[in-house]
N, C-alpha and C. Protein backbone atom coordinates (compact mmCIF):
# COMPACT_ATOMS: atom_id res chain seq x y z
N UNK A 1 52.58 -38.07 20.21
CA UNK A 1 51.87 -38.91 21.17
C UNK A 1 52.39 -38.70 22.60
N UNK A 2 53.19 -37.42 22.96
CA UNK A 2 53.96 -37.43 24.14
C UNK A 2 53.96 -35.76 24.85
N UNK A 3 54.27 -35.55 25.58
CA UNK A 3 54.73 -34.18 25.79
C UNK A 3 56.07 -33.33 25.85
N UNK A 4 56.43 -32.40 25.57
CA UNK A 4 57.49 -31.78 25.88
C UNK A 4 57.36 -30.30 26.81
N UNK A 5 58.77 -30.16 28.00
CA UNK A 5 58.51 -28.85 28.59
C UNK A 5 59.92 -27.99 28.44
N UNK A 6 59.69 -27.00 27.95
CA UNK A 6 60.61 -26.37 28.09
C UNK A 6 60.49 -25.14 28.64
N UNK A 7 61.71 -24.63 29.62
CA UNK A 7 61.95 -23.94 30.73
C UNK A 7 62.53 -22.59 30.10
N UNK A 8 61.99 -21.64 31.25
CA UNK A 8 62.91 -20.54 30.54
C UNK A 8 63.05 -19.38 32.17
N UNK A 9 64.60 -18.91 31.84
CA UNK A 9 64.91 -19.04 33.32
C UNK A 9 64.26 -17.30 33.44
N UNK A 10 63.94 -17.14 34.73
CA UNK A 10 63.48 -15.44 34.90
C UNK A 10 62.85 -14.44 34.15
N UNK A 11 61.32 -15.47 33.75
CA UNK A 11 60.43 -15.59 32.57
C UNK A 11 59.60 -14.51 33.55
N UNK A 12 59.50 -14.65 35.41
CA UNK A 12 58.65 -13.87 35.59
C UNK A 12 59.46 -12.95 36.39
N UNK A 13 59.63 -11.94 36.91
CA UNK A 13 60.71 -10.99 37.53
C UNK A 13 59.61 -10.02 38.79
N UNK A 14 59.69 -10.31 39.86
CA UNK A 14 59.34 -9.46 40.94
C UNK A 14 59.81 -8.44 41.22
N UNK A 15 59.64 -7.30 41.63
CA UNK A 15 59.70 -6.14 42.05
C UNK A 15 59.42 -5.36 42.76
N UNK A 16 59.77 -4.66 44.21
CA UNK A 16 59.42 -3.81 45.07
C UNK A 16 58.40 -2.76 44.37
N UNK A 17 57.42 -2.09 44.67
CA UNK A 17 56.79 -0.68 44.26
C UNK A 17 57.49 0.10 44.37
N UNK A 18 57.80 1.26 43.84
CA UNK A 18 57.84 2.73 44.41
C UNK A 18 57.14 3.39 45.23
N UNK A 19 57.13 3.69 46.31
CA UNK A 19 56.46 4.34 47.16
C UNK A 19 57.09 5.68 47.30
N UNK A 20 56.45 7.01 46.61
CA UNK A 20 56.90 8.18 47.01
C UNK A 20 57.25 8.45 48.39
N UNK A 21 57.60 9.33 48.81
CA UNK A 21 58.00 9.70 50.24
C UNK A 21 57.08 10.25 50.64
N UNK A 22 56.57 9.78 51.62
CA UNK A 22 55.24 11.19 52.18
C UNK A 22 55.84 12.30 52.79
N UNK A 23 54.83 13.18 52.34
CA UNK A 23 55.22 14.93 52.68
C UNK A 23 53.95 15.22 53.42
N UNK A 24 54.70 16.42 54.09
CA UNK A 24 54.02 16.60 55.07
C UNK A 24 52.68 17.98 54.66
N UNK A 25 51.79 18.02 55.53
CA UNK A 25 50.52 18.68 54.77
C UNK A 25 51.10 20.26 55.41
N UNK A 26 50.98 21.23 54.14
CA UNK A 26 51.64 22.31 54.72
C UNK A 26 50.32 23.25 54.32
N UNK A 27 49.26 23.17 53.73
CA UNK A 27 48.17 23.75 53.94
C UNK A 27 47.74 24.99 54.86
N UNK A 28 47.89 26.36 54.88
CA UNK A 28 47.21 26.89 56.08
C UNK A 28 48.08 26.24 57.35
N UNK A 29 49.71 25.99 57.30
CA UNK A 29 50.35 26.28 58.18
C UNK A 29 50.88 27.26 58.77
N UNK A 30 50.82 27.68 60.27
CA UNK A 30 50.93 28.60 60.63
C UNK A 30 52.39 28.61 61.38
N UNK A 31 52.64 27.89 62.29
CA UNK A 31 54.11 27.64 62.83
C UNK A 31 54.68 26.45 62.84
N UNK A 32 56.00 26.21 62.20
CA UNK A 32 56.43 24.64 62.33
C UNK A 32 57.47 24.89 63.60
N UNK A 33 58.02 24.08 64.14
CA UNK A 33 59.46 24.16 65.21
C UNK A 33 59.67 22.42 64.90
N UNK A 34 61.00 22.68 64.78
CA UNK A 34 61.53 21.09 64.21
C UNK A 34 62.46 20.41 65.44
N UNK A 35 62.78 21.77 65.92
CA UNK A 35 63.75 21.22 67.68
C UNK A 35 64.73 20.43 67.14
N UNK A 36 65.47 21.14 65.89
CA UNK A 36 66.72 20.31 65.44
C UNK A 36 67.74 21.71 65.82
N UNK A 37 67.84 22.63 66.25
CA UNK A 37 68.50 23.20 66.70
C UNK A 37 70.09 22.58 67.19
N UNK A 38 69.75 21.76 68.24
CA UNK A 38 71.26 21.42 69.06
C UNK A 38 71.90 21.86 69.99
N UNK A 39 71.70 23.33 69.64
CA UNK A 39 72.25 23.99 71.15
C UNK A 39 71.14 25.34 70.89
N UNK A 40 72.03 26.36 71.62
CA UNK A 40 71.46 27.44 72.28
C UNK A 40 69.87 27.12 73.27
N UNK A 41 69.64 28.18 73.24
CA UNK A 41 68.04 28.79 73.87
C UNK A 41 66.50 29.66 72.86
N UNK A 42 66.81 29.32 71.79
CA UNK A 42 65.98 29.32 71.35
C UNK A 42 65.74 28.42 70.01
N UNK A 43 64.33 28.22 70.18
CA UNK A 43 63.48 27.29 69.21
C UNK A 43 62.70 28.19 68.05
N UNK A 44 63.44 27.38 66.76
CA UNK A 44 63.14 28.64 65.82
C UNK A 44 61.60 27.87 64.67
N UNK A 45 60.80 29.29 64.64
CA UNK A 45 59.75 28.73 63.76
C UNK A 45 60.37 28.58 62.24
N UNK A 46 59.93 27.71 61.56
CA UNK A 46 60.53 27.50 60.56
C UNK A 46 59.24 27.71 59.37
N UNK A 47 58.24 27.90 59.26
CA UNK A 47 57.19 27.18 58.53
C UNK A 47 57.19 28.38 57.51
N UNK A 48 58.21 29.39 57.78
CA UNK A 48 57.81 30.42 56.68
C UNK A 48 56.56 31.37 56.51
N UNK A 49 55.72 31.13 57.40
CA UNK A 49 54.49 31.87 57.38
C UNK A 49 54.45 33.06 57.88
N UNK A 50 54.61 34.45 57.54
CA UNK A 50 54.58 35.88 58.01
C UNK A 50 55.45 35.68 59.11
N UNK A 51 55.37 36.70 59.77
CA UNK A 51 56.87 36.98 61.15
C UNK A 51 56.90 35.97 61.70
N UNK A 52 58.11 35.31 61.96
CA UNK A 52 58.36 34.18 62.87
C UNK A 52 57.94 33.98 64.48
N UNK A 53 57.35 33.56 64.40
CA UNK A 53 56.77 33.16 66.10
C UNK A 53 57.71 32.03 66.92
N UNK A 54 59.15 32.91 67.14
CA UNK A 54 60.45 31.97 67.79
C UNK A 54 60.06 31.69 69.14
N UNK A 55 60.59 30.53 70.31
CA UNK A 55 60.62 30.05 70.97
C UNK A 55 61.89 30.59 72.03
N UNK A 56 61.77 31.16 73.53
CA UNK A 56 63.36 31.19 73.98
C UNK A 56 62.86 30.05 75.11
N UNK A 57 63.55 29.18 75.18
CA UNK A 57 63.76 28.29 77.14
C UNK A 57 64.30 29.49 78.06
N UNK A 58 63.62 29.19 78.71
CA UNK A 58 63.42 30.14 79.80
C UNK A 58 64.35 29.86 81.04
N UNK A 59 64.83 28.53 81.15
CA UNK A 59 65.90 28.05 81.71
C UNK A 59 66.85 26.89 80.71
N UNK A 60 67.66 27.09 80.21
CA UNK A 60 68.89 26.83 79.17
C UNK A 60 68.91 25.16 79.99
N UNK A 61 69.54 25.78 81.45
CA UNK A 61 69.95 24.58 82.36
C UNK A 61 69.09 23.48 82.18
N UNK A 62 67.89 23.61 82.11
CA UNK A 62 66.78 22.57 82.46
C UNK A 62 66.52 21.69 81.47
N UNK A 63 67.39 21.88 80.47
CA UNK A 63 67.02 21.07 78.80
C UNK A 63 68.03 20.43 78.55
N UNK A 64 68.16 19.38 77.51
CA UNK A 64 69.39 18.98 76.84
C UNK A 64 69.08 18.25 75.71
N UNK A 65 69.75 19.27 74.77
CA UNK A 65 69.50 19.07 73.01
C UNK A 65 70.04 17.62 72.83
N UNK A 66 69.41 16.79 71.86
CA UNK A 66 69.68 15.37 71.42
C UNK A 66 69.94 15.59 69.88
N UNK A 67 70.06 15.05 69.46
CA UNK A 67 70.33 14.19 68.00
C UNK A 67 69.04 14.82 67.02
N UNK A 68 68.23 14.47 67.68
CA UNK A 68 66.56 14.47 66.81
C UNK A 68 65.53 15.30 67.93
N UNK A 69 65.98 16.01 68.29
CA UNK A 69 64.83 16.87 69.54
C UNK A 69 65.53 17.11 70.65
N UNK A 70 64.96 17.70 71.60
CA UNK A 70 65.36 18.60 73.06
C UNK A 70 64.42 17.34 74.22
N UNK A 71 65.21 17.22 75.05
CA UNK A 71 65.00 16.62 76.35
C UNK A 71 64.73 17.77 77.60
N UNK A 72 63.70 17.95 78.16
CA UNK A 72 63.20 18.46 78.63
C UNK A 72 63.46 17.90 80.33
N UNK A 73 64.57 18.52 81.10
CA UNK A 73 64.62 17.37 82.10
C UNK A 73 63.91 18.08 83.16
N UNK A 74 64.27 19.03 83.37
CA UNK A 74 63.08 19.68 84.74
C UNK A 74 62.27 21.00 84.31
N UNK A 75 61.51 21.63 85.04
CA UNK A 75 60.91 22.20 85.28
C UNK A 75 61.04 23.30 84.57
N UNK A 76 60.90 23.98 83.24
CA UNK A 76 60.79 25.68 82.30
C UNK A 76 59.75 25.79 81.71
N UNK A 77 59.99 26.58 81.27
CA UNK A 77 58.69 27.13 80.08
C UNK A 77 59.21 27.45 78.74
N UNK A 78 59.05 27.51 77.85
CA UNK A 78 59.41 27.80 76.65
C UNK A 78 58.23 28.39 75.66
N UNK A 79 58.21 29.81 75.62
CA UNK A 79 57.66 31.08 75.73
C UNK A 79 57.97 31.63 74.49
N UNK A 80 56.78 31.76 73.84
CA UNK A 80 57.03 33.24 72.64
C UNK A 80 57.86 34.33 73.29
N UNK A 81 57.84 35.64 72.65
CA UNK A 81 58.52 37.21 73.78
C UNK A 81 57.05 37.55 73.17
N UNK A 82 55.65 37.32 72.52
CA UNK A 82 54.82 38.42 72.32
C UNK A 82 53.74 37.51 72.04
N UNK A 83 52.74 37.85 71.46
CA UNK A 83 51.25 37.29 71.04
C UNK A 83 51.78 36.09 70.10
N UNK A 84 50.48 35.39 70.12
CA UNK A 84 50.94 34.50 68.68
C UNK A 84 50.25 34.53 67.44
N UNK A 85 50.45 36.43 67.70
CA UNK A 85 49.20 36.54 66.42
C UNK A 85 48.86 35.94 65.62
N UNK A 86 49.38 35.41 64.77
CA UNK A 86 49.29 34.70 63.91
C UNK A 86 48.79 33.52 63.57
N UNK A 87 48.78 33.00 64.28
CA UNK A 87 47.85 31.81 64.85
C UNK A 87 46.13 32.26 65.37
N UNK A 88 46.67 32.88 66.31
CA UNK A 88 45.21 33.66 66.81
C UNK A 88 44.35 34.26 65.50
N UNK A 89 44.96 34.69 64.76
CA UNK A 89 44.08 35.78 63.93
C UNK A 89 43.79 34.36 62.61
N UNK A 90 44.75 33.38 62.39
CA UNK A 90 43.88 32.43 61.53
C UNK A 90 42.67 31.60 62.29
N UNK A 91 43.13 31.08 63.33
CA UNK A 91 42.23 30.46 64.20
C UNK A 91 40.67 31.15 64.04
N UNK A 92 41.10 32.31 64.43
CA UNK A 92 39.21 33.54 64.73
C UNK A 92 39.03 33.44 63.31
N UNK A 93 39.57 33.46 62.68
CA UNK A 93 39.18 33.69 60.05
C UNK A 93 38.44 31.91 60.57
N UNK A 94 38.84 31.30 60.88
CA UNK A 94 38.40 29.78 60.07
C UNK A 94 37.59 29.03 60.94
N UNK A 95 37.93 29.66 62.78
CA UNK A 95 37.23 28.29 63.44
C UNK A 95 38.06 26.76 63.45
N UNK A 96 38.80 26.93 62.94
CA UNK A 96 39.41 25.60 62.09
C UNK A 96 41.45 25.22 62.49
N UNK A 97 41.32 24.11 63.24
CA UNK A 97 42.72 23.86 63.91
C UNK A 97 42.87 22.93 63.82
N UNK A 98 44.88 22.49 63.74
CA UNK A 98 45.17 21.48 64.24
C UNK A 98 46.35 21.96 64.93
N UNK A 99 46.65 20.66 65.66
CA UNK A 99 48.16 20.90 66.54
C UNK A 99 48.50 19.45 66.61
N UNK A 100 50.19 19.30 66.25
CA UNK A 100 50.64 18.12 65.85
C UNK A 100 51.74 18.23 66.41
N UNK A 101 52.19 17.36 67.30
CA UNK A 101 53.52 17.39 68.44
C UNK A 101 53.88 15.71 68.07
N UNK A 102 55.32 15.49 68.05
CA UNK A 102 56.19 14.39 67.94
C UNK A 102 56.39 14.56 69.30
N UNK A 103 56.40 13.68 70.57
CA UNK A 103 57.00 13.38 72.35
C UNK A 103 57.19 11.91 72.31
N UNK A 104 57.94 12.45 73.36
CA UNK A 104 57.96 11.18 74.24
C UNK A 104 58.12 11.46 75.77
N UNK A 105 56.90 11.03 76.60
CA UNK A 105 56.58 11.29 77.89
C UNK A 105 57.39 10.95 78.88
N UNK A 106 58.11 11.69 79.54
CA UNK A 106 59.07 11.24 80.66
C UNK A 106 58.44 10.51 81.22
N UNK A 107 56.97 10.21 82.08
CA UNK A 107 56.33 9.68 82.40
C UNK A 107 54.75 9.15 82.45
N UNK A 108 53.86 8.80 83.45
CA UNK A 108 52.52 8.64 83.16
C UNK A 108 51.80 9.25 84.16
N UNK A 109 52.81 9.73 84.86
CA UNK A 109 51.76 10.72 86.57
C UNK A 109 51.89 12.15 86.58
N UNK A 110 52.13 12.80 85.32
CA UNK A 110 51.88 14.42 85.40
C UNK A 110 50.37 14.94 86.15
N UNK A 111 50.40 15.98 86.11
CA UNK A 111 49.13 16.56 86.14
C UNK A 111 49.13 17.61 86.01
N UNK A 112 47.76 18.80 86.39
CA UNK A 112 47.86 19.68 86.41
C UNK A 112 46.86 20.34 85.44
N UNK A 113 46.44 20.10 84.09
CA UNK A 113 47.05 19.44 83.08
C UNK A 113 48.48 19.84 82.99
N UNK A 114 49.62 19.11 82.86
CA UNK A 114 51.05 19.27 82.61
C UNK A 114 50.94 19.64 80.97
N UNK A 115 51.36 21.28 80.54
CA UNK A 115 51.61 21.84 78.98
C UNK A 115 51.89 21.57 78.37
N UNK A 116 51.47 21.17 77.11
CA UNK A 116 52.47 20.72 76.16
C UNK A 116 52.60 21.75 75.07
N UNK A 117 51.22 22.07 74.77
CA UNK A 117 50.96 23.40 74.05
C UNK A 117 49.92 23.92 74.59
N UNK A 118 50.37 25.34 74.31
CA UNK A 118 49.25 25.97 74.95
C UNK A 118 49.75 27.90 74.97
N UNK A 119 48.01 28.51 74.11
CA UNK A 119 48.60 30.13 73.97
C UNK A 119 47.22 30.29 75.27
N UNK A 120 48.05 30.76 76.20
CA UNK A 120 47.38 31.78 77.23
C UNK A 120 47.85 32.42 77.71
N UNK A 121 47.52 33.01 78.88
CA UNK A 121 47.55 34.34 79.22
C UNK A 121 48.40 33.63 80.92
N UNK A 122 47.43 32.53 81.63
CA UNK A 122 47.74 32.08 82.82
C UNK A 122 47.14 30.77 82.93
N UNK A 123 46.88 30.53 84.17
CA UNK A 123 46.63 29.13 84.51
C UNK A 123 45.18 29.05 84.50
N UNK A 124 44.38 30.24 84.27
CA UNK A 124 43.08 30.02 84.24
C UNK A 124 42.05 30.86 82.99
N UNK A 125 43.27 31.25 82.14
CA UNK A 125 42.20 31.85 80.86
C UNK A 125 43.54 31.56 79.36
N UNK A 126 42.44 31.05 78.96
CA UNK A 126 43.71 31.00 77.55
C UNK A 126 42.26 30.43 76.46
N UNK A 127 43.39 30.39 75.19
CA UNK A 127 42.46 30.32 74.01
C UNK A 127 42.70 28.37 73.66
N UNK A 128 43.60 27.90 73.69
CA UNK A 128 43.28 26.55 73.61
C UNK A 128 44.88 25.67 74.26
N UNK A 129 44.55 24.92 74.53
CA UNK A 129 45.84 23.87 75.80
C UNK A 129 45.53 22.79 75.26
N UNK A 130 46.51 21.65 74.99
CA UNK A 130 46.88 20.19 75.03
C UNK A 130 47.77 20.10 76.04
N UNK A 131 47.76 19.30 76.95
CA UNK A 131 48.78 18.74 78.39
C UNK A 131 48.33 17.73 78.39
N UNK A 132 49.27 16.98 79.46
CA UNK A 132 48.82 15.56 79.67
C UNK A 132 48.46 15.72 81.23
N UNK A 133 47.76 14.49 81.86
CA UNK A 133 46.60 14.37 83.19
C UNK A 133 45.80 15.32 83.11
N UNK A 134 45.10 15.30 84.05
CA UNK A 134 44.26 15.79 85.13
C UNK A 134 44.71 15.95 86.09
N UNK A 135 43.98 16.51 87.28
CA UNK A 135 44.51 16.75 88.58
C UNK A 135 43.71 16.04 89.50
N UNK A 136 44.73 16.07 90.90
CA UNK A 136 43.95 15.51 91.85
C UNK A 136 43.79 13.91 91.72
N UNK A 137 43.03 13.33 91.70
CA UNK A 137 42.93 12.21 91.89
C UNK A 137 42.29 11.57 90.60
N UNK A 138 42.38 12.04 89.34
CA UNK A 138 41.98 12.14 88.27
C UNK A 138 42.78 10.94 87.49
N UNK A 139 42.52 10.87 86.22
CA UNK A 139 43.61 10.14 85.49
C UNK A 139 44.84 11.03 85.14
N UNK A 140 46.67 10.22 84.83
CA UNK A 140 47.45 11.43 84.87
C UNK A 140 47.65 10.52 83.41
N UNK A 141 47.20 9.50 82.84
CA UNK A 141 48.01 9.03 81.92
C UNK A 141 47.34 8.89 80.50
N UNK A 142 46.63 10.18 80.33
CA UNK A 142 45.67 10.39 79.17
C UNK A 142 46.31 12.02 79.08
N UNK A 143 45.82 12.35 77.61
CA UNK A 143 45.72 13.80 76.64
C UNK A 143 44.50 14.82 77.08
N UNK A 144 44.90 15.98 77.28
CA UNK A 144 43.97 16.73 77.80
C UNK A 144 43.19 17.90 76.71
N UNK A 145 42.50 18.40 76.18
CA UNK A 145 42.25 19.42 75.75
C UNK A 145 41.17 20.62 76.01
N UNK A 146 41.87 21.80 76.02
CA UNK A 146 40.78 22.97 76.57
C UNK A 146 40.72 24.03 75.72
N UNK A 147 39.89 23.97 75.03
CA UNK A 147 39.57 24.59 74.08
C UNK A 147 38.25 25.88 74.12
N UNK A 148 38.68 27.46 74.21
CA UNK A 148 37.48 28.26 74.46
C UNK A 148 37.13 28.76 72.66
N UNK A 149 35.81 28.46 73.48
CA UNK A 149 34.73 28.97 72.26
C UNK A 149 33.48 29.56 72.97
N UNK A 150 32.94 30.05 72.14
CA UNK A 150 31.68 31.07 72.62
C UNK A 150 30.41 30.04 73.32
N UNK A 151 30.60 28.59 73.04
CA UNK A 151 30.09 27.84 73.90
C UNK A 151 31.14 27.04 74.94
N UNK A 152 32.47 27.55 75.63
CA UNK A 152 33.34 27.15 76.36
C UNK A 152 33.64 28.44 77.27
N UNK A 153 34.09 28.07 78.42
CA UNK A 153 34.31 29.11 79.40
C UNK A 153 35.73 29.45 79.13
N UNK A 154 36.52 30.80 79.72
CA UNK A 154 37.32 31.21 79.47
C UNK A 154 38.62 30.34 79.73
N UNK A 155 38.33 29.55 80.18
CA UNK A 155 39.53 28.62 81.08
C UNK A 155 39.58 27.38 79.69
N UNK A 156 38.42 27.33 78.63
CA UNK A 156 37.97 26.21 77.66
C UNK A 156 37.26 24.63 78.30
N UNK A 157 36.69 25.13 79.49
CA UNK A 157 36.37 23.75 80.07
C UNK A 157 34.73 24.26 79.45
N UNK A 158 34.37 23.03 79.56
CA UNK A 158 34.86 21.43 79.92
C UNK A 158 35.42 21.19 78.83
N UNK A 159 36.65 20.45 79.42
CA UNK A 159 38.11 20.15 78.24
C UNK A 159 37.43 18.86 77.90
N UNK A 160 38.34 17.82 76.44
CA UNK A 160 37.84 16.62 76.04
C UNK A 160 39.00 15.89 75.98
N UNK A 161 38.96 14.99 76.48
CA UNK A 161 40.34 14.03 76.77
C UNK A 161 40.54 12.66 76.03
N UNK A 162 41.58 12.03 75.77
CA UNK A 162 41.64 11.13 75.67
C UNK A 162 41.07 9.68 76.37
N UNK A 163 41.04 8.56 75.79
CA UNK A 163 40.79 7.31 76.95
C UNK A 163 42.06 7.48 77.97
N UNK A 164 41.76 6.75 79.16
CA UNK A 164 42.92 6.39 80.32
C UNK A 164 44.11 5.76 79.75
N UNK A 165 45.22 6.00 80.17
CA UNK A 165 46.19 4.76 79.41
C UNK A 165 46.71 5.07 77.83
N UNK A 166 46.04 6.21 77.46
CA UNK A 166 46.82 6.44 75.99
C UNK A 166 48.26 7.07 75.80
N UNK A 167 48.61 7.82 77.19
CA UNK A 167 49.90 7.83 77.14
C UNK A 167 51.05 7.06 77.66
N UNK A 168 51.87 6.94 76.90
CA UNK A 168 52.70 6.26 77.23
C UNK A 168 54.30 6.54 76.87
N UNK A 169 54.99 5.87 77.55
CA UNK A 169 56.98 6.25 77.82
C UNK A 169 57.07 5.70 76.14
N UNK A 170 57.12 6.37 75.22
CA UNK A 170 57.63 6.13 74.32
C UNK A 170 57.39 6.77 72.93
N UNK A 171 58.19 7.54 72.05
CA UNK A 171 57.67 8.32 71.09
C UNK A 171 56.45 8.29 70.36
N UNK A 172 55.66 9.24 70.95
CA UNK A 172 54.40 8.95 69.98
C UNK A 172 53.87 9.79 69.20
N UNK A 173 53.16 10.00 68.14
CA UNK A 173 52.60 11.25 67.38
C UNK A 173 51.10 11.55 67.97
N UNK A 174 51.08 12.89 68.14
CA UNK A 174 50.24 13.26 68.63
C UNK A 174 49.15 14.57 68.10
N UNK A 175 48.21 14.29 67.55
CA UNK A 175 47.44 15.30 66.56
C UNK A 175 45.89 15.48 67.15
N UNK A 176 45.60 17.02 67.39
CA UNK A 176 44.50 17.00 67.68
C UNK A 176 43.65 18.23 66.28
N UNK A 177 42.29 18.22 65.69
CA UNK A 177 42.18 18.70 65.07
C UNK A 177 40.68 19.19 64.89
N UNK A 178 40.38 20.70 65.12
CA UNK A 178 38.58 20.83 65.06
C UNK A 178 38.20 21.70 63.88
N UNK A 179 37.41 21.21 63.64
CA UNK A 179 36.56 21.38 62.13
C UNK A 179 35.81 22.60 62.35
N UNK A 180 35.40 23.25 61.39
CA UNK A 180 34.30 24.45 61.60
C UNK A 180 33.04 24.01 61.63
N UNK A 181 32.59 23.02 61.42
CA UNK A 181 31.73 22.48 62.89
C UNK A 181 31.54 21.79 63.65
N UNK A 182 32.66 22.15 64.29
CA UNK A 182 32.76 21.70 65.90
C UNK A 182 33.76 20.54 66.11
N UNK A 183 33.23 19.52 64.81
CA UNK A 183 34.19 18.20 65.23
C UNK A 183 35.44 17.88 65.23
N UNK A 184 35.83 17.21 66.64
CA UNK A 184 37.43 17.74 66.97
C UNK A 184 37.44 16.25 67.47
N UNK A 185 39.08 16.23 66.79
CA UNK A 185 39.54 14.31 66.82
C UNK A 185 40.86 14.57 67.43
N UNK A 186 40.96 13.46 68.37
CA UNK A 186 42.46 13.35 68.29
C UNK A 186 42.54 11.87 67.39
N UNK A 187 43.95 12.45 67.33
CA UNK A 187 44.82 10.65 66.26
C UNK A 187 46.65 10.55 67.12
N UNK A 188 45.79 9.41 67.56
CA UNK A 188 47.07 9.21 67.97
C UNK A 188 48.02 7.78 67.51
N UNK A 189 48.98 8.67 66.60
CA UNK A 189 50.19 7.57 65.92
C UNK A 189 49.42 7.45 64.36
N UNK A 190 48.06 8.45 63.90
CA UNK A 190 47.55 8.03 62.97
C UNK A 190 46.25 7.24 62.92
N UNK A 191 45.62 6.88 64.34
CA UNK A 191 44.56 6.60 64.03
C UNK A 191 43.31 7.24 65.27
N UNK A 192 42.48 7.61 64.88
CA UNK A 192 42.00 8.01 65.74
C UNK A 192 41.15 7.27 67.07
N UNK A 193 41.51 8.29 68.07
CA UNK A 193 41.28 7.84 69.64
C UNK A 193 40.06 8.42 70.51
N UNK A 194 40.02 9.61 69.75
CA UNK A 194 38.74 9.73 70.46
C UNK A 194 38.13 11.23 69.89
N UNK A 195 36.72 11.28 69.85
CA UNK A 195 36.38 12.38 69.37
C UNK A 195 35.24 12.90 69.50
N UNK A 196 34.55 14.03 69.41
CA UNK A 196 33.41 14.61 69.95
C UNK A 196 32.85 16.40 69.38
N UNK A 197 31.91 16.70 69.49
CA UNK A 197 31.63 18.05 69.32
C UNK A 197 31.98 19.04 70.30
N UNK A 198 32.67 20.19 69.22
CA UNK A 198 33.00 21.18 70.50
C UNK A 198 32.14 22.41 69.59
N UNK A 199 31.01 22.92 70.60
CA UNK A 199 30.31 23.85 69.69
C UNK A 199 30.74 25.23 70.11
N UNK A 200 30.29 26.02 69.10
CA UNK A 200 30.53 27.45 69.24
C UNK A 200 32.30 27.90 68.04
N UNK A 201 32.29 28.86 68.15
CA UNK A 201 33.08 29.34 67.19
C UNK A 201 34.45 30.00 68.64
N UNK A 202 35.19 30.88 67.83
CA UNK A 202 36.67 31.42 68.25
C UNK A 202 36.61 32.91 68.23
N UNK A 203 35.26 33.48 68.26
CA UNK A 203 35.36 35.05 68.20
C UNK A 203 36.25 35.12 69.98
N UNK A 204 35.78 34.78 70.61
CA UNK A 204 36.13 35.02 71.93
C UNK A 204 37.74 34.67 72.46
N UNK A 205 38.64 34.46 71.13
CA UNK A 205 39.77 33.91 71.66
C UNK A 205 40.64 35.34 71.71
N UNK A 206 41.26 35.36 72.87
CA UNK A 206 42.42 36.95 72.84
C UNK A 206 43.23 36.81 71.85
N UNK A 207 43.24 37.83 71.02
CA UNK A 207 44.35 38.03 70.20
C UNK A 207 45.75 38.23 70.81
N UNK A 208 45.99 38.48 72.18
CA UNK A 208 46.84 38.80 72.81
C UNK A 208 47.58 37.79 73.62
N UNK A 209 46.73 36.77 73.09
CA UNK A 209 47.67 35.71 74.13
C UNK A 209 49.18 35.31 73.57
């Protein structure tokens, strides 16, 4: 005519998941550089893919190796010694790219576009550039891209940029990526920021850059 309760201790037990580690997509990679070096003057490709496409700084002085990457304090270049065939010659097979840089922006008023990557020849013909600004009186604190294709001029304009204001003083991931047809995204930190058609194909890119 009554009830009884009886208890029982750590009847239900919680538990974190396992979450594997994410790995990174090595698919049709062509050059990695990890900039864990530390010292010297050159930046070594690591990705294992046919002849290494190494890196020298062009001024030693102008850098200073950290912990987790190179600080870039003034003004060099950091230069293959030859083509980047290898890149070039998958690029023209597929039509099909990405480029994925870990930074952090000394600032928000570059211009120029200021390089971040980029295989050309000079300041006015190359096969594809990411920098940050514009010039002139332009925005300096957005992602730039110039990308030539058989519907792009040799220089890859008209480039496609980020919104105003997407860069910023503080480590960010930075991925831009175009499809074989045409559609090219950036993601920035993982989600995407902005994106658009870039038509025409990569016959026209120098193998020699």
């Amino acid at each position: 005519a009554g009830t009884d309760i009886k208890t029982k201790n750590n009847l239900i037990s919680v538990t974190a998941p396992i979450v594997p580690a994410l790995e990174r997509v090595t698919d049709g990679l062509r050059v990695l550089y990890r900039f864990n070096e530390g010292a010297g003057d050159t930046i070594y490709d690591v990705s294992g893919t046919d002849l290494p496409l190494d890196l020298k700084i062009s001024n030693p002085s102008a850098v200073n190796w950290l912990s987790q990457g190179l600080n870039i304090d003034r003004s060099t270049v950091i230069v293959s010694s030859g083509p980047a065939s290898k890149i070039n010659n998958a690029c023209r097979a597929t039509n099909e790219l990405t480029l994925e840089a870990w930074l952090k922006p000394r600032n928000k008023v570059q211009d120029g576009p200021a390089r971040i990557i980029t295989i050309s020849k000079n300041m006015h013909s190359r096969n594809i550039m990411l920098g940050q600004g514009l010039w002139g009186t332009q925005p300096t604190d957005l992602y730039d891209l110039r990308l030539r294709t058989t519907e792009r001029s040799a220089n890859g304009m008209p480039s496609f940029t980020t919104p105003e204001g997407t860069v910023q003083r503080r480590k960010m991931h930075v991925v831009v990526t175009r499809q074989r047809n045409g559609r090219t995204r950036y993601y920035i930190d993982g989600v995407i920021t902005a994106e658009t058609d870039i038509p025409g194909d990569f016959s026209t890119w120098n193998p020699r850059f």
